[in-house]
C-alpha atoms as a PDB file:
ATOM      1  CA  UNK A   1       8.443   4.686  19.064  1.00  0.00           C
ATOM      2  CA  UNK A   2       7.413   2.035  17.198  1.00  0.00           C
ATOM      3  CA  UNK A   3       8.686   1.500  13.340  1.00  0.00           C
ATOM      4  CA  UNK A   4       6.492   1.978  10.234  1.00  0.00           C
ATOM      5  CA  UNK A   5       3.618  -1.108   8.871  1.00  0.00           C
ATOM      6  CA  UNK A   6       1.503  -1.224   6.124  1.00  0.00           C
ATOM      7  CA  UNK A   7      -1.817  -3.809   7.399  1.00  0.00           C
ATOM      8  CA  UNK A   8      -3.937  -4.827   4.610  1.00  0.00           C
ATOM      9  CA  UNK A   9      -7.720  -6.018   4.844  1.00  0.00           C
ATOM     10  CA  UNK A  10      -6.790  -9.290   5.142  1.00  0.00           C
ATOM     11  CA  UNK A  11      -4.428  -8.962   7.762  1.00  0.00           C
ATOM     12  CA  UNK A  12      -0.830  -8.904   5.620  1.00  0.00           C
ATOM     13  CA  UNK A  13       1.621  -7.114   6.819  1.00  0.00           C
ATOM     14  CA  UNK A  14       4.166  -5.549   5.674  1.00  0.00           C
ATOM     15  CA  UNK A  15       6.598  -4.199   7.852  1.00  0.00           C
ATOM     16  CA  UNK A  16       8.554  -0.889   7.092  1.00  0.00           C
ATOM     17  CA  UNK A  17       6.187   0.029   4.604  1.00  0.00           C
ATOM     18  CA  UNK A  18       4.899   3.066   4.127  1.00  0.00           C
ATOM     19  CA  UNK A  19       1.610   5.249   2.654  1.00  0.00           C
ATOM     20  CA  UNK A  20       0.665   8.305   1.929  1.00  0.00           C
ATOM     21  CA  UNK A  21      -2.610  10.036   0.301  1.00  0.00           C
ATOM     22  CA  UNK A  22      -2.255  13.283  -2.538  1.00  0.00           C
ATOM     23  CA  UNK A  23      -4.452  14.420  -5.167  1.00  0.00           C
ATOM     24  CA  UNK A  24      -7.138  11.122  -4.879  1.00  0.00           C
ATOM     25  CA  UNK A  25      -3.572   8.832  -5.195  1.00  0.00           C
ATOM     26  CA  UNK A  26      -2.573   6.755  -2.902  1.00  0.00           C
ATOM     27  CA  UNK A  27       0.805   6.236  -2.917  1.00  0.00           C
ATOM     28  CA  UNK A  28       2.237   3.443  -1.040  1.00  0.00           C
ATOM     29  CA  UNK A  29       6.079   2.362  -0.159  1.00  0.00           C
ATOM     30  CA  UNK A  30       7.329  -0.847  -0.329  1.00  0.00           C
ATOM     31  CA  UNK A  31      10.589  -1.774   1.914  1.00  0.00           C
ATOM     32  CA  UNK A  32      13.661  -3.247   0.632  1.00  0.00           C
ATOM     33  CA  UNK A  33      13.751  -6.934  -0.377  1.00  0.00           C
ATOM     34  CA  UNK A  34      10.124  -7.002  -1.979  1.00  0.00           C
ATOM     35  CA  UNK A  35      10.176  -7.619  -5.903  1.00  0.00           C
ATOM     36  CA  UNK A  36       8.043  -6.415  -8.667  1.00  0.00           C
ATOM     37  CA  UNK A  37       6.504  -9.938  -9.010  1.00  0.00           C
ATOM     38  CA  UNK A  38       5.424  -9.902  -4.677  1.00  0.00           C
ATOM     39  CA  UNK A  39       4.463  -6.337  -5.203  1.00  0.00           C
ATOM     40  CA  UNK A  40       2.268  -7.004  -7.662  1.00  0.00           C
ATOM     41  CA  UNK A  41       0.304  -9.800  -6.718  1.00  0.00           C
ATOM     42  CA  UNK A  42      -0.141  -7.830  -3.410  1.00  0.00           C
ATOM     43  CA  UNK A  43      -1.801  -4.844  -5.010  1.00  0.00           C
ATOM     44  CA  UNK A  44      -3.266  -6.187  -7.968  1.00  0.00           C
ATOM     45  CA  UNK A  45      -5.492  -8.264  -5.160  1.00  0.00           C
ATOM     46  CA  UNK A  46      -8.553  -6.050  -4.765  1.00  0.00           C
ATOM     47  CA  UNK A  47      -9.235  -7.596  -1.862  1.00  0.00           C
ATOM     48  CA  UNK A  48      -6.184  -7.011  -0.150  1.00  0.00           C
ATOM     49  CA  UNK A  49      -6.322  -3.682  -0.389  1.00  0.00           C
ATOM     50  CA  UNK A  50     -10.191  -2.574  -0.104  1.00  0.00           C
ATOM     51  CA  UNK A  51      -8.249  -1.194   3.219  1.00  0.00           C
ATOM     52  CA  UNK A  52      -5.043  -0.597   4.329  1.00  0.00           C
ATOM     53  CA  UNK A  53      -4.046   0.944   7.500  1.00  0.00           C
ATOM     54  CA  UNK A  54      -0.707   2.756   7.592  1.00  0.00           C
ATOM     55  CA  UNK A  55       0.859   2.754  10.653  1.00  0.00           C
ATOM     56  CA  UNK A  56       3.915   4.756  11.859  1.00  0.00           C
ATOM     57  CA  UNK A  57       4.138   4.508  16.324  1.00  0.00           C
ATOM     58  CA  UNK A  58       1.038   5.550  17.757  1.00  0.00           C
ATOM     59  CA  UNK A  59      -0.487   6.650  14.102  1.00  0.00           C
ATOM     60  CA  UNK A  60      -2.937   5.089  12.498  1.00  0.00           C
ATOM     61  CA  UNK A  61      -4.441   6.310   9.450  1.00  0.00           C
ATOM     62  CA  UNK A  62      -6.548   4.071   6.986  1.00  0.00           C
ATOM     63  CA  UNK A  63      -7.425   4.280   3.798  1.00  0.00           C
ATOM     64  CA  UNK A  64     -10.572   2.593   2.161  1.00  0.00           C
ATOM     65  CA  UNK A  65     -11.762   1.479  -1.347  1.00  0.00           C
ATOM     66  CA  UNK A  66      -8.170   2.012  -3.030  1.00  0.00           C
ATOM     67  CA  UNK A  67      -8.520  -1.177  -4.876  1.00  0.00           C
ATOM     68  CA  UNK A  68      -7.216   0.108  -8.518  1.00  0.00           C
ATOM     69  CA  UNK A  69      -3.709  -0.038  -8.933  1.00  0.00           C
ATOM     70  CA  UNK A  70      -2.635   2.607 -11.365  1.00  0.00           C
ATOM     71  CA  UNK A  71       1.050   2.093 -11.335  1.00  0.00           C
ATOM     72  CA  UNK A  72       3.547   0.122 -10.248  1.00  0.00           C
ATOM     73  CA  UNK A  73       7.531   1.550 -10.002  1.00  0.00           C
ATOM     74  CA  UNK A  74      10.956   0.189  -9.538  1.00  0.00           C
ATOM     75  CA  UNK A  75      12.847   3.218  -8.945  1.00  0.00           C
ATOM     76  CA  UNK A  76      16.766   1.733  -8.206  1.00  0.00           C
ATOM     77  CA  UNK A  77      15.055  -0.658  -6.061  1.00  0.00           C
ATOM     78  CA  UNK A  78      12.798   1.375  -4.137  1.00  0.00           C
ATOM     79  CA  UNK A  79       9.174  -0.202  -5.480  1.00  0.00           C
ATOM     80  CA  UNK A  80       6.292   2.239  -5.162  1.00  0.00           C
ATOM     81  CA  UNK A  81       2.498   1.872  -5.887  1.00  0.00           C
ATOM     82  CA  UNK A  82      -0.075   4.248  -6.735  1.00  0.00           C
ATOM     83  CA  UNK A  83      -3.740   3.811  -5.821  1.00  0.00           C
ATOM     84  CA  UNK A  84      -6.989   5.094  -6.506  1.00  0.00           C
ATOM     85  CA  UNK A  85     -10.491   4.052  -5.537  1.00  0.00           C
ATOM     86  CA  UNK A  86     -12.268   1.865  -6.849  1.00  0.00           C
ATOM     87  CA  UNK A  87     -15.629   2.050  -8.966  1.00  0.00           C
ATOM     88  CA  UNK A  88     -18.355   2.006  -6.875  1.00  0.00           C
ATOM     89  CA  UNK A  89     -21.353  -0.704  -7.536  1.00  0.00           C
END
């Protein structure tokens, strides 16, 4: 089986990454060796992450329209990102 990927909308990927959707959050891993400063240019881009596709082997599950970053965590290293969608034109 294949390892884990998070593919944005404009193709970045970020290998070992990880997502996962709760309570209209979308709450997405980052893997070790990423800093606050890459994470946030990442997932402050709105257009990086209008979709992003969480893969994990043959999985595939994809989000759309999380393009509001609510938070942004360093947590002993481990960065972690919470989503929600956007407002709607």
């Amino acid at each position: 089986m294949e390892g884990r990927r998070l593919i944005l909308n404009d193709g970045t990927t970020i290998e070992n990454g990880e997502a996962g959707y709760t309570h209209k959050h979308l709450w997405c891993y980052m893997p070790d060796g990423y800093t606050m400063a890459q994470t946030a240019q990442i997932f402050l881009d709105p257009e990086k992450t209008a979709k992003i596709i969480f893969q994990f082997g043959d999985m595939n599950t994809e989000y759309d329209g999380f393009t509001e970053c609510q938070h942004i965590m360093n947590d002993d290293g481990s960065i972690s990102v919470c989503m929600v969608k956007g407002e709607v034109d």
